[in-house]
N, C-alpha and C. Protein backbone atom coordinates (compact mmCIF):
# COMPACT_ATOMS: atom_id res chain seq x y z
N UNK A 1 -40.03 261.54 106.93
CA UNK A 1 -40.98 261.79 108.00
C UNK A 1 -41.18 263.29 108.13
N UNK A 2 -42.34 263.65 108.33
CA UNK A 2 -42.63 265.16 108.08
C UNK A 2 -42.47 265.60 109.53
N UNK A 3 -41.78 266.80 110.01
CA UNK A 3 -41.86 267.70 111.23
C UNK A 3 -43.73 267.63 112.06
N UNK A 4 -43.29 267.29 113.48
CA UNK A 4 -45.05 267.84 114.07
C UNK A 4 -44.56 269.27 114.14
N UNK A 5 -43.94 270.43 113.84
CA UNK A 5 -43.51 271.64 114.23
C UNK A 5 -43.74 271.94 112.81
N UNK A 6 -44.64 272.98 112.61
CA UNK A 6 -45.47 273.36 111.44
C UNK A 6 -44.73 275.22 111.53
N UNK A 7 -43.65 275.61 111.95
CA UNK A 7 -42.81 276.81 112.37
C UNK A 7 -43.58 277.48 111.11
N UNK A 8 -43.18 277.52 109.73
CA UNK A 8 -43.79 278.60 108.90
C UNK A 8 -44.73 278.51 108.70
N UNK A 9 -45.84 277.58 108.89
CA UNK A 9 -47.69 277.48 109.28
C UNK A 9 -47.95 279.07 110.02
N UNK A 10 -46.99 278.50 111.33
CA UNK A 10 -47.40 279.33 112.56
C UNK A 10 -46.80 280.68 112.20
N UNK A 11 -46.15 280.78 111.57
CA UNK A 11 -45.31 282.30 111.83
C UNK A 11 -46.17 283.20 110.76
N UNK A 12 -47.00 282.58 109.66
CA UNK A 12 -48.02 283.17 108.47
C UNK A 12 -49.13 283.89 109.32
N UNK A 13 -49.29 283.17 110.38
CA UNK A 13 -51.15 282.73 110.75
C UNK A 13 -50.64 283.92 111.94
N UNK A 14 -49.70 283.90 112.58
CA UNK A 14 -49.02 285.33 113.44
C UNK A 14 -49.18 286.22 112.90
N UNK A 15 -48.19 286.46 112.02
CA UNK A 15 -48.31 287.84 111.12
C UNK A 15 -49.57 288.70 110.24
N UNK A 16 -50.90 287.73 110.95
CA UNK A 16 -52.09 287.94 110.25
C UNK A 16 -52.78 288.86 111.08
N UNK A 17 -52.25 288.36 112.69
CA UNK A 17 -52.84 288.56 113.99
C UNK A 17 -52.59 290.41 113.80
N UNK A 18 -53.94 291.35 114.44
CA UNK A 18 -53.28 292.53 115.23
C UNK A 18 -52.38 292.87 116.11
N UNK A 19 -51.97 293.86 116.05
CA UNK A 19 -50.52 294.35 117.16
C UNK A 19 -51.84 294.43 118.60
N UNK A 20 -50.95 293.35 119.51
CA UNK A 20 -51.82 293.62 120.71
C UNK A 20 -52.11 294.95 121.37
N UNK A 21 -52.33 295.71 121.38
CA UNK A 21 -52.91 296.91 122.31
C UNK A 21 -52.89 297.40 123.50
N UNK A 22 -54.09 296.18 124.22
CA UNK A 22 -54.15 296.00 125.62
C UNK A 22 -53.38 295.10 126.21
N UNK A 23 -52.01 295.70 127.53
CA UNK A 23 -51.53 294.53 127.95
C UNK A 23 -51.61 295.37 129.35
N UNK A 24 -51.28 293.92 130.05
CA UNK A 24 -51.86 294.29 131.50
C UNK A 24 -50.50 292.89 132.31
N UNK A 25 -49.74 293.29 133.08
CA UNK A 25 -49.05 292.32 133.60
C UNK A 25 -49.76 292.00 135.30
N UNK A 26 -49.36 290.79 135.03
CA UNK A 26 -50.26 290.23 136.21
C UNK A 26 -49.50 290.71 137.27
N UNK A 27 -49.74 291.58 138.60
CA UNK A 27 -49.23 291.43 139.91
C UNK A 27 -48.47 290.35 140.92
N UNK A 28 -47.09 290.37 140.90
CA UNK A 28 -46.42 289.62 141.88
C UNK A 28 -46.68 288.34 141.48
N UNK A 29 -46.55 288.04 139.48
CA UNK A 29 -46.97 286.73 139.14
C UNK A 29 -46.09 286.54 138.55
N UNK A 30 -44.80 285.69 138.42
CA UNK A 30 -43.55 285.64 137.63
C UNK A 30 -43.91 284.11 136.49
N UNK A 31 -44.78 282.90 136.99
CA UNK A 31 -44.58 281.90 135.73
C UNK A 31 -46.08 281.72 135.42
N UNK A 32 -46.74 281.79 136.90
CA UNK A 32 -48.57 281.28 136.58
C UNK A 32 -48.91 282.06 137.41
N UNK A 33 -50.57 282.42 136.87
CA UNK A 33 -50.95 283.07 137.61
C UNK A 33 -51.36 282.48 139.34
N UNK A 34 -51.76 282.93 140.09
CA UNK A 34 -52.36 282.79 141.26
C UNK A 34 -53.75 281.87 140.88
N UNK A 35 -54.14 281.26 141.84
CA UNK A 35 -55.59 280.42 141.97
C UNK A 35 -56.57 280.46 143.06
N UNK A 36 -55.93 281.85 143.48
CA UNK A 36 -57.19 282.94 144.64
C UNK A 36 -58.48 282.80 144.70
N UNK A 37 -59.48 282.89 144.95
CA UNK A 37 -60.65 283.55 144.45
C UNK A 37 -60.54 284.45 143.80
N UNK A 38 -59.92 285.64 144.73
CA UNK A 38 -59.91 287.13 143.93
C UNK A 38 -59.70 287.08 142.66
N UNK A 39 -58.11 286.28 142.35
CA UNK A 39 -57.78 286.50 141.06
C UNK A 39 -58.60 285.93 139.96
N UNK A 40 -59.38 284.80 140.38
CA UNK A 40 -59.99 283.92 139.37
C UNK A 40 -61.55 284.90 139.12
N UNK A 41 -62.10 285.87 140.26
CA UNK A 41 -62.85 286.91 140.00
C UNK A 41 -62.33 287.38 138.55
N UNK A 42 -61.08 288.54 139.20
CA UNK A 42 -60.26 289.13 138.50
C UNK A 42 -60.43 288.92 137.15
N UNK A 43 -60.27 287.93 136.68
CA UNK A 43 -59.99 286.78 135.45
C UNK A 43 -61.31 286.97 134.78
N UNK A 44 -61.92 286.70 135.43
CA UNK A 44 -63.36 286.62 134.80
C UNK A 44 -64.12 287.39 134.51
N UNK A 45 -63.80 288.91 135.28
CA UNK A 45 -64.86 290.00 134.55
C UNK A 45 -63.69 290.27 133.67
N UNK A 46 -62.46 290.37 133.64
CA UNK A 46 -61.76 290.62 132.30
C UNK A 46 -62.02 289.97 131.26
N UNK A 47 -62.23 288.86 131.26
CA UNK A 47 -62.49 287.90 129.97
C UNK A 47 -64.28 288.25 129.60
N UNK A 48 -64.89 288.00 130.76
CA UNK A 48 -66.37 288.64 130.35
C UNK A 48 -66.55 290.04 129.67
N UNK A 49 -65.60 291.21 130.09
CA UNK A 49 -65.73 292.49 129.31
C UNK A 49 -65.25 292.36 128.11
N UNK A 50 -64.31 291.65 127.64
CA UNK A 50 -63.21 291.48 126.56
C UNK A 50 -64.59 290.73 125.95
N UNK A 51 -64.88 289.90 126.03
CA UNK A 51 -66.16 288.62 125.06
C UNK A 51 -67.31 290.22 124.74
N UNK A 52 -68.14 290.84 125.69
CA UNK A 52 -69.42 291.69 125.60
C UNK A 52 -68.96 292.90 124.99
N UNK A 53 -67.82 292.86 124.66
CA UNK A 53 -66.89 294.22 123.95
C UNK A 53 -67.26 293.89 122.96
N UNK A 54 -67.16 292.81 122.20
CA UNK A 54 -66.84 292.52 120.44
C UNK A 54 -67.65 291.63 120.11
């Protein structure tokens, strides 16, 4: 029976990836983020600048 855990699939297709750059830790968020308005704002012009960037 073959593994569903494909470990050296994933660890190839990683090492392909760029060294992340931009990191940004979320505020007073230890497992998930918040489900504010604000933050879900927040969320969204980040992901909208990050998409109209590239």
């Amino acid at each position: 029976m073959k593994s569903a855990f494909r470990g050296e699939q994933a660890k190839a297709v990683l090492l392909q990836c760029p060294t992340l750059t931009d990191k940004e830790l979320i505020k007073d968020c230890r497992h998930c983020p918040p489900t504010t308005d604000a933050f879900r704002r927040w969320l969204s012009e980040r992901i909208s600048a990050f998409l109209l960037a590239n």
